[in-house]
PDB file of N, CA and C in Angstrom:
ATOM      1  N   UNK A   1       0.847  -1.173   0.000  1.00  0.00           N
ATOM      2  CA  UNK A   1       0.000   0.000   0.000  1.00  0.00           C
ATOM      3  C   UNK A   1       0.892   1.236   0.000  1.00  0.00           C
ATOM      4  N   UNK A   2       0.726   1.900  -0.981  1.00  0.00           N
ATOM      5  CA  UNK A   2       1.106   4.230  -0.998  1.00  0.00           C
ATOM      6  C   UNK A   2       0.286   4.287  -0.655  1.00  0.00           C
ATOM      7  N   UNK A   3       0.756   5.541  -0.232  1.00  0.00           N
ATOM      8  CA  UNK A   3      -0.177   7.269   0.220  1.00  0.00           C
ATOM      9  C   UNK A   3       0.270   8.042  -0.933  1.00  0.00           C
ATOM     10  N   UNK A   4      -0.638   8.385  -1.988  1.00  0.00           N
ATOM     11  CA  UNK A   4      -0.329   9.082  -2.573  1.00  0.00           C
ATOM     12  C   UNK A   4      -1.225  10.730  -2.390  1.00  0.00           C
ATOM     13  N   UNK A   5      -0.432  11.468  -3.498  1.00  0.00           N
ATOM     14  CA  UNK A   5      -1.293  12.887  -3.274  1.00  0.00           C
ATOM     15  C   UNK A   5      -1.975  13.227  -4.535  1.00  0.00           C
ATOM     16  N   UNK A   6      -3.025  13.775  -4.012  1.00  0.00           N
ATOM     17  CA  UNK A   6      -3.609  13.931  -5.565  1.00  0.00           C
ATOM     18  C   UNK A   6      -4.004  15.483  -5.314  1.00  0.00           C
ATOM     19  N   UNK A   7      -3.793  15.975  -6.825  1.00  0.00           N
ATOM     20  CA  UNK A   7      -3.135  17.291  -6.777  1.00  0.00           C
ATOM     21  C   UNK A   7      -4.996  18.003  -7.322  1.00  0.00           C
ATOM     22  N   UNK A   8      -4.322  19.217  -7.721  1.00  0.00           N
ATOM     23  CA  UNK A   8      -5.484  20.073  -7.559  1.00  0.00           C
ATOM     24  C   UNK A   8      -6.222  19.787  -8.661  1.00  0.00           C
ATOM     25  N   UNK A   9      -5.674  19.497  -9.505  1.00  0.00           N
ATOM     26  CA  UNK A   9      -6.394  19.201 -11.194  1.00  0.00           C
ATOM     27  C   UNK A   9      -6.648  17.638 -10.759  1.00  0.00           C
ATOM     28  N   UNK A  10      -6.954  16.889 -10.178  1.00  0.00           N
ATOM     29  CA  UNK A  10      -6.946  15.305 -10.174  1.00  0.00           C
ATOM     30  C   UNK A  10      -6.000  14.057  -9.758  1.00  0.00           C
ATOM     31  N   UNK A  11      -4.802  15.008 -10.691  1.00  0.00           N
ATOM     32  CA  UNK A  11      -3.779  13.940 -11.050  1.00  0.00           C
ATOM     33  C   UNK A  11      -3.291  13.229 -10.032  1.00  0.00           C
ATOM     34  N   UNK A  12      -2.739  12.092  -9.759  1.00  0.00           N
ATOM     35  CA  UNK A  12      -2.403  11.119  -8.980  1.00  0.00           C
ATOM     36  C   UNK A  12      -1.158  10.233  -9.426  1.00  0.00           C
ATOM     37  N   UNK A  13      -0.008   9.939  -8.913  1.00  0.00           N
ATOM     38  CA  UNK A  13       1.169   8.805  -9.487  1.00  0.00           C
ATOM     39  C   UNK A  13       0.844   7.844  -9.009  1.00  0.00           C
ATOM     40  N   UNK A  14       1.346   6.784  -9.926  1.00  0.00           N
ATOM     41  CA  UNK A  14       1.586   5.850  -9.353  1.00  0.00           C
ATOM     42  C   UNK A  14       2.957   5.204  -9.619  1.00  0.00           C
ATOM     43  N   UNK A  15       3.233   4.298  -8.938  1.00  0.00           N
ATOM     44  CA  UNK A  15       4.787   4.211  -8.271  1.00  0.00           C
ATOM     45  C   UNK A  15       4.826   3.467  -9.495  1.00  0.00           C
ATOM     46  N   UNK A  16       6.565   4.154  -9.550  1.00  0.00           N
ATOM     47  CA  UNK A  16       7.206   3.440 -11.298  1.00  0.00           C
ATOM     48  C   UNK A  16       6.906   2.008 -11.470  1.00  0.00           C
ATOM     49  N   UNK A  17       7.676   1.291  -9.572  1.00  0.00           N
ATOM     50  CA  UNK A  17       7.563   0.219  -9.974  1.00  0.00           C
ATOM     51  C   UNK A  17       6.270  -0.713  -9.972  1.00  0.00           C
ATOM     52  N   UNK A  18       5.449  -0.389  -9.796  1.00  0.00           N
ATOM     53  CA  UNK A  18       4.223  -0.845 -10.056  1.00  0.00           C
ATOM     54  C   UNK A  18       3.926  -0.417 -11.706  1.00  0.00           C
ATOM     55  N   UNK A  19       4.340   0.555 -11.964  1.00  0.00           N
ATOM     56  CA  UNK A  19       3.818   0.846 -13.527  1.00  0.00           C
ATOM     57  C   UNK A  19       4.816  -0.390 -13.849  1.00  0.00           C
ATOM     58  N   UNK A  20       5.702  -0.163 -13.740  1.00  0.00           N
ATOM     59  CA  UNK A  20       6.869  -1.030 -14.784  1.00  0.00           C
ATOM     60  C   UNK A  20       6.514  -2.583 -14.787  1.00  0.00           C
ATOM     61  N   UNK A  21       6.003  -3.872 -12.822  1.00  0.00           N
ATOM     62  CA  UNK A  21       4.809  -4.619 -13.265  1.00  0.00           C
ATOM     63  C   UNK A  21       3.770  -5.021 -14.318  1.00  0.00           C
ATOM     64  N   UNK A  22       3.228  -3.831 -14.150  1.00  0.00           N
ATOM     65  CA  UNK A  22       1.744  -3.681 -14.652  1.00  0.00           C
ATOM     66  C   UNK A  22       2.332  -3.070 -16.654  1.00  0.00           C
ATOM     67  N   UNK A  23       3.392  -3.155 -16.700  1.00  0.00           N
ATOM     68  CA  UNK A  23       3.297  -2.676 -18.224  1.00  0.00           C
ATOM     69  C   UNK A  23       2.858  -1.463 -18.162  1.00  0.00           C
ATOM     70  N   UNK A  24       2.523  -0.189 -17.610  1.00  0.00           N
ATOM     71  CA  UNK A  24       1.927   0.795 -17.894  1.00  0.00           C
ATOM     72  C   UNK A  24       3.129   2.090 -18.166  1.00  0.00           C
ATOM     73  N   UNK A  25       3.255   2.203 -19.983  1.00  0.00           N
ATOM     74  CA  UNK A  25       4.074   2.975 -19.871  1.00  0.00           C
ATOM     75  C   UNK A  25       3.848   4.516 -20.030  1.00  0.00           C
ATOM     76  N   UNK A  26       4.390   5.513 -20.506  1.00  0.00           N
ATOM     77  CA  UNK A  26       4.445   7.443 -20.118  1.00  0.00           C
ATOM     78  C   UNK A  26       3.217   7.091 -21.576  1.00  0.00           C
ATOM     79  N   UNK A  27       2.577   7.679 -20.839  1.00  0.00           N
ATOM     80  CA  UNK A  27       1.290   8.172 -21.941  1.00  0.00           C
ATOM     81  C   UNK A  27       0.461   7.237 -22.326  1.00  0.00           C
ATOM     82  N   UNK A  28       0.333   6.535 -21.733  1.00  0.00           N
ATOM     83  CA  UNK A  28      -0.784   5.032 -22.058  1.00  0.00           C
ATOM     84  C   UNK A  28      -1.845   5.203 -21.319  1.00  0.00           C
ATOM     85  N   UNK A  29      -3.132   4.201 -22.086  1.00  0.00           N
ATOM     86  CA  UNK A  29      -4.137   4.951 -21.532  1.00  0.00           C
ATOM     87  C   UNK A  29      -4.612   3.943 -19.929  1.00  0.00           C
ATOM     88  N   UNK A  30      -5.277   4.057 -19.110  1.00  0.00           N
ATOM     89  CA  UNK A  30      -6.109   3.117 -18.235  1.00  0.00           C
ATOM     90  C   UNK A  30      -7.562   3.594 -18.298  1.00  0.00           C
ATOM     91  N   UNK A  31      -7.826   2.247 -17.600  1.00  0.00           N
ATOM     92  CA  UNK A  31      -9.428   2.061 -17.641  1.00  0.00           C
ATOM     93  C   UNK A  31      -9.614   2.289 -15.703  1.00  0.00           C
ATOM     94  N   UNK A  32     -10.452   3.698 -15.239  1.00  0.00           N
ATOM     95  CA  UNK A  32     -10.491   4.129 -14.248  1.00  0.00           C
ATOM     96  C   UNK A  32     -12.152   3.769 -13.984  1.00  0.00           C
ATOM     97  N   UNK A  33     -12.186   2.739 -13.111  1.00  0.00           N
ATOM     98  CA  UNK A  33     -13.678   2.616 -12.408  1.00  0.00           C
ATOM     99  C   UNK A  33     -13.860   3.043 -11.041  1.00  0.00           C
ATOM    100  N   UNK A  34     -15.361   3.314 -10.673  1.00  0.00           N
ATOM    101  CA  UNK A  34     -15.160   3.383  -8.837  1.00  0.00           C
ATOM    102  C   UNK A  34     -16.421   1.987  -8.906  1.00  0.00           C
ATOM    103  N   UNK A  35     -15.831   1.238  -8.416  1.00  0.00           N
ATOM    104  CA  UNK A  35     -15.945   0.093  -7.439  1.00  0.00           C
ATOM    105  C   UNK A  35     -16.410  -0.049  -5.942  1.00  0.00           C
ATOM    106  N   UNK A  36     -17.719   0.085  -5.885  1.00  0.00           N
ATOM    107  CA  UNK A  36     -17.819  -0.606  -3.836  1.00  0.00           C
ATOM    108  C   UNK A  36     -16.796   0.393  -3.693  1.00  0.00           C
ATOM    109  N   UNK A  37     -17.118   2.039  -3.612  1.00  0.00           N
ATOM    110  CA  UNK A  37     -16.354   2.778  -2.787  1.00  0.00           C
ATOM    111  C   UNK A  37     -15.048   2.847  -2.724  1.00  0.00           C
ATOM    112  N   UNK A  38     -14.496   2.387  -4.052  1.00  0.00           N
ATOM    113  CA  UNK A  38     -13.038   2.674  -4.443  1.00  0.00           C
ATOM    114  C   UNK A  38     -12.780   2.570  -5.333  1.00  0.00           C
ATOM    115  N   UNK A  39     -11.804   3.149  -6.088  1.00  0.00           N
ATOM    116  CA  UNK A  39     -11.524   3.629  -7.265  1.00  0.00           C
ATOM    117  C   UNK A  39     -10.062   2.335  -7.843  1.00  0.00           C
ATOM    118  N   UNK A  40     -10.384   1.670  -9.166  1.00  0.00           N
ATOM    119  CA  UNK A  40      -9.526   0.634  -8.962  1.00  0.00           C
ATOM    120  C   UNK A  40      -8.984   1.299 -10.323  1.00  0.00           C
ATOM    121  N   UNK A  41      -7.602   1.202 -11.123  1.00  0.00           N
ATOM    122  CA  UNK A  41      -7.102   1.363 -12.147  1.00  0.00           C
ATOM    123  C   UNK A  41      -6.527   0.380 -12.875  1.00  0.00           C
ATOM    124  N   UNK A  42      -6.934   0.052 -14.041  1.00  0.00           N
ATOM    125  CA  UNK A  42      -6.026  -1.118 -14.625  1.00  0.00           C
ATOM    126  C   UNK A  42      -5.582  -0.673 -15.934  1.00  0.00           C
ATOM    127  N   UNK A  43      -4.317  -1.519 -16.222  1.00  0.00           N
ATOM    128  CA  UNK A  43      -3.995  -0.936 -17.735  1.00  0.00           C
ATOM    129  C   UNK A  43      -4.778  -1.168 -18.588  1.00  0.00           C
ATOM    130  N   UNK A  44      -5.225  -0.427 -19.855  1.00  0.00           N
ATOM    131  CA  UNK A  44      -5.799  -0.660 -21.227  1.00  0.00           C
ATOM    132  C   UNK A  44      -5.216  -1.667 -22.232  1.00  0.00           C
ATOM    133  N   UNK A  45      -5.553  -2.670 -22.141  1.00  0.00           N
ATOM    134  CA  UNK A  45      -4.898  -3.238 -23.189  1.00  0.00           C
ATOM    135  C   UNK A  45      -5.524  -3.498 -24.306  1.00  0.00           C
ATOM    136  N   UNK A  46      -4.621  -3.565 -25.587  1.00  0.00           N
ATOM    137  CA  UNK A  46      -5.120  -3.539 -26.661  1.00  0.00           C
ATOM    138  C   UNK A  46      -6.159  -4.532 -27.064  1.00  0.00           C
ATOM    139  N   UNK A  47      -5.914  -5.713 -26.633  1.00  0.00           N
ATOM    140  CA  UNK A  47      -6.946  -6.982 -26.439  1.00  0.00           C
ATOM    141  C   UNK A  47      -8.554  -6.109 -26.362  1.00  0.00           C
ATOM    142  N   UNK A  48      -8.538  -5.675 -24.898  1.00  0.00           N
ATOM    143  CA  UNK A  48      -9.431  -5.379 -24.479  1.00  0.00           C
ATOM    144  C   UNK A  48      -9.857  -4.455 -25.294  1.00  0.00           C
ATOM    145  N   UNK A  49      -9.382  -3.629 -25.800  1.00  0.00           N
ATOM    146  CA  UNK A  49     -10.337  -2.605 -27.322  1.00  0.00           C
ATOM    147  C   UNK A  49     -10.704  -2.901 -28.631  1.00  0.00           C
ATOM    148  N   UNK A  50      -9.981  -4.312 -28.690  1.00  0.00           N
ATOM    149  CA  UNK A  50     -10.207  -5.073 -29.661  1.00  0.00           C
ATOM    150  C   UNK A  50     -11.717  -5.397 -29.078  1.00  0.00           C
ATOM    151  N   UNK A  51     -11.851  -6.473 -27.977  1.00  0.00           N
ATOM    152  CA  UNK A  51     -12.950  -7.481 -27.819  1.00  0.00           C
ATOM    153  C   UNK A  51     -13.872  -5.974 -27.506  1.00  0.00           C
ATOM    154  N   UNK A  52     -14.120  -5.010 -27.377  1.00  0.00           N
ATOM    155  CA  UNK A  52     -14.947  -4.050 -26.655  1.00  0.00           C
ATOM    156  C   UNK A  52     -15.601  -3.348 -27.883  1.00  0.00           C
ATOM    157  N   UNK A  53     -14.667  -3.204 -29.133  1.00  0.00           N
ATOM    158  CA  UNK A  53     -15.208  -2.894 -30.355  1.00  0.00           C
ATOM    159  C   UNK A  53     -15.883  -4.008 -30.901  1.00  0.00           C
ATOM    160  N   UNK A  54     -15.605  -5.041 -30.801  1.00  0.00           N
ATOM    161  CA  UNK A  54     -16.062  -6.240 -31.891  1.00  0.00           C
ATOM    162  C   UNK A  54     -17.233  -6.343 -31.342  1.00  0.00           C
ATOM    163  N   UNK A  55     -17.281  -6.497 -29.527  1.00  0.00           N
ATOM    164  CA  UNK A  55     -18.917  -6.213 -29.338  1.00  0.00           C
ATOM    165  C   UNK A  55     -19.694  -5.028 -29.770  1.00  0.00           C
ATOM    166  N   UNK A  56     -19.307  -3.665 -30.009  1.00  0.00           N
ATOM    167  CA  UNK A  56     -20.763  -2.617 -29.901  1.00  0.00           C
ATOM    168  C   UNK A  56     -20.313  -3.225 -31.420  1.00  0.00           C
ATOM    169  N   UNK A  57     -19.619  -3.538 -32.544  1.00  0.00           N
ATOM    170  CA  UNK A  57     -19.783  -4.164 -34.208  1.00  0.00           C
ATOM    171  C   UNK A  57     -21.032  -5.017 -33.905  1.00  0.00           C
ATOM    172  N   UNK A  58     -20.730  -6.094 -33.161  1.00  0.00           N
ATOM    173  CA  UNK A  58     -21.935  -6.816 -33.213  1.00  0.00           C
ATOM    174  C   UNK A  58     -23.080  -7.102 -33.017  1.00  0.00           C
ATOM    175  N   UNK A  59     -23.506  -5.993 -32.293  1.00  0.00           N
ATOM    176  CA  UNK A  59     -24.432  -5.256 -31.678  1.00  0.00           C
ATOM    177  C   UNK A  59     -24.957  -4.558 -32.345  1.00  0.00           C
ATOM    178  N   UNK A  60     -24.370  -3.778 -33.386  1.00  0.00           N
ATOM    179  CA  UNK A  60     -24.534  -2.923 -34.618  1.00  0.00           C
ATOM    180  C   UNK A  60     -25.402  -3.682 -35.466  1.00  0.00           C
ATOM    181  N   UNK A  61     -24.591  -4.617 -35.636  1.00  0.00           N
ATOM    182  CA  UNK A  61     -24.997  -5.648 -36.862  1.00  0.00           C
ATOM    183  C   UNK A  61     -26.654  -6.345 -36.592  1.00  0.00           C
ATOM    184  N   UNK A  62     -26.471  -6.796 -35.069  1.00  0.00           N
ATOM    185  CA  UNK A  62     -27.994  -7.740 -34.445  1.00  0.00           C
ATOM    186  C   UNK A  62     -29.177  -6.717 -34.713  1.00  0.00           C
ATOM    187  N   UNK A  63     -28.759  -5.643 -34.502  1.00  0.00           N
ATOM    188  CA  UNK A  63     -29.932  -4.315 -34.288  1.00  0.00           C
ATOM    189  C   UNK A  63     -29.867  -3.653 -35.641  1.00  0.00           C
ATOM    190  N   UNK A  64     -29.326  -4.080 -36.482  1.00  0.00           N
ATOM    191  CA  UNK A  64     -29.012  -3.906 -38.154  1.00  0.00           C
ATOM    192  C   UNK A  64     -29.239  -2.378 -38.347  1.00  0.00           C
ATOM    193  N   UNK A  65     -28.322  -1.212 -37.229  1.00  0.00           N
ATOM    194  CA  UNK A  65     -28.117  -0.005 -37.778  1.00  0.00           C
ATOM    195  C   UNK A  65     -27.482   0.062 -38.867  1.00  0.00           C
ATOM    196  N   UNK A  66     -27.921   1.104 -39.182  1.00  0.00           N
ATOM    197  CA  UNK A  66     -27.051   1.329 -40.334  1.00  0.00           C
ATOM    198  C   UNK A  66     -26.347   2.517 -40.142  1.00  0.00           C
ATOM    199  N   UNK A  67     -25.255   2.966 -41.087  1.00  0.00           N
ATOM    200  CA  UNK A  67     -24.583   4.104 -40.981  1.00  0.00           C
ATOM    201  C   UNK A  67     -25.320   5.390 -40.602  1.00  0.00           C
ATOM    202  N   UNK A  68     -26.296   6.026 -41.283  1.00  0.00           N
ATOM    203  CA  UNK A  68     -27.217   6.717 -41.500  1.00  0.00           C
ATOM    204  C   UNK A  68     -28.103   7.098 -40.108  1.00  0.00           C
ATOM    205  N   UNK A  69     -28.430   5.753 -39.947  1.00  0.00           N
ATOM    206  CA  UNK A  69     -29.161   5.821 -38.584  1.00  0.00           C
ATOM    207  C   UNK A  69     -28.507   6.039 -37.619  1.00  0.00           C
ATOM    208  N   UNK A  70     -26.481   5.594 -37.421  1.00  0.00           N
ATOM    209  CA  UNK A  70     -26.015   5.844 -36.139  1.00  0.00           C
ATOM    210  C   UNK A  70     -25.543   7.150 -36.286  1.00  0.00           C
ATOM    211  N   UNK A  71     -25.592   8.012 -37.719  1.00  0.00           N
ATOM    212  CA  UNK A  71     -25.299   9.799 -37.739  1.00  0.00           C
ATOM    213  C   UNK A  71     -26.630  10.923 -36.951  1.00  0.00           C
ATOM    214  N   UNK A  72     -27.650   9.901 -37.565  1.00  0.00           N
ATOM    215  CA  UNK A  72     -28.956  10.668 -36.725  1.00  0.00           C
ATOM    216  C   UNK A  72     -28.784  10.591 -35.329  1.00  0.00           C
ATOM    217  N   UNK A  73     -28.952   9.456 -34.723  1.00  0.00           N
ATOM    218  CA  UNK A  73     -28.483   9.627 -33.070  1.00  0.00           C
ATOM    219  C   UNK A  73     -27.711  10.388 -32.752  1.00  0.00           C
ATOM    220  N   UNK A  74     -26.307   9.962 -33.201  1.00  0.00           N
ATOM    221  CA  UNK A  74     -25.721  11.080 -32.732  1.00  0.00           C
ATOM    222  C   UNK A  74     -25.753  12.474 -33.093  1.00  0.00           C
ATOM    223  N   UNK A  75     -26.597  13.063 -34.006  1.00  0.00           N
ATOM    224  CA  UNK A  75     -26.847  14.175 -34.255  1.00  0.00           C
ATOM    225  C   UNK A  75     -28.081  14.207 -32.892  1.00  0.00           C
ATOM    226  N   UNK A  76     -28.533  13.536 -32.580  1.00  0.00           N
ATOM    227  CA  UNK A  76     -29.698  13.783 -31.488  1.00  0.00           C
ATOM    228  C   UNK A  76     -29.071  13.604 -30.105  1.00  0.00           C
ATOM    229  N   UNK A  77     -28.169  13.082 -29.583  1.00  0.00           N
ATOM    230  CA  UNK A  77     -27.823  13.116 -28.367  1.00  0.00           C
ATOM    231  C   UNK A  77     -26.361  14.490 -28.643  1.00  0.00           C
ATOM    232  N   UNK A  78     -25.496  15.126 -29.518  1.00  0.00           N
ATOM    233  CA  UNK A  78     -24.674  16.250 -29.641  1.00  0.00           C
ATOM    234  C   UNK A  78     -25.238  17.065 -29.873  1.00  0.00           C
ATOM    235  N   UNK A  79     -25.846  17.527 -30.076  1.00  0.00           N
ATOM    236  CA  UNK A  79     -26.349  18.315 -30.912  1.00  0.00           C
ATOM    237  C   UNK A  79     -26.956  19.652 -29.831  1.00  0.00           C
TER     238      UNK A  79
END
């Protein structure tokens, strides 16, 4: 266990050698949840944006949007 400090804008370290473990290198992204009252961080891995796209693809596909239809939404929820 750290004590870390988290500064005025958010930011928070975490210890090299835990990055260097965990693979997490200068500018990579993580996946930040709060969990049962705590905040857990894990690295992003590419896997995981792979399998995370291929689901909302397939999801796309079951619900047979089409291009067209996913520009209207999002013209309705940005807009």
């Amino acid at each position: 266990m750290v004590i870390a400090h988290i500064t005025q804008t958010g930011n928070i370290s975490i210890p090299k050698t835990w990055r260097d473990e965990l693979g997490i290198e200068p500018n990579s992204d993580v996946l930040i949840e709060k969990r049962d009252g705590t905040i857990v961080i894990e690295p992003l891995r590419k896997q995981m944006l792979t399998e995370a796209f291929r689901s909302i693809d397939d999801e796309i596909k079951r619900k047979n949007i089409t291009f067209s239809r996913k520009e209207a939404v999002n013209d309705d929820l940005y807009d």
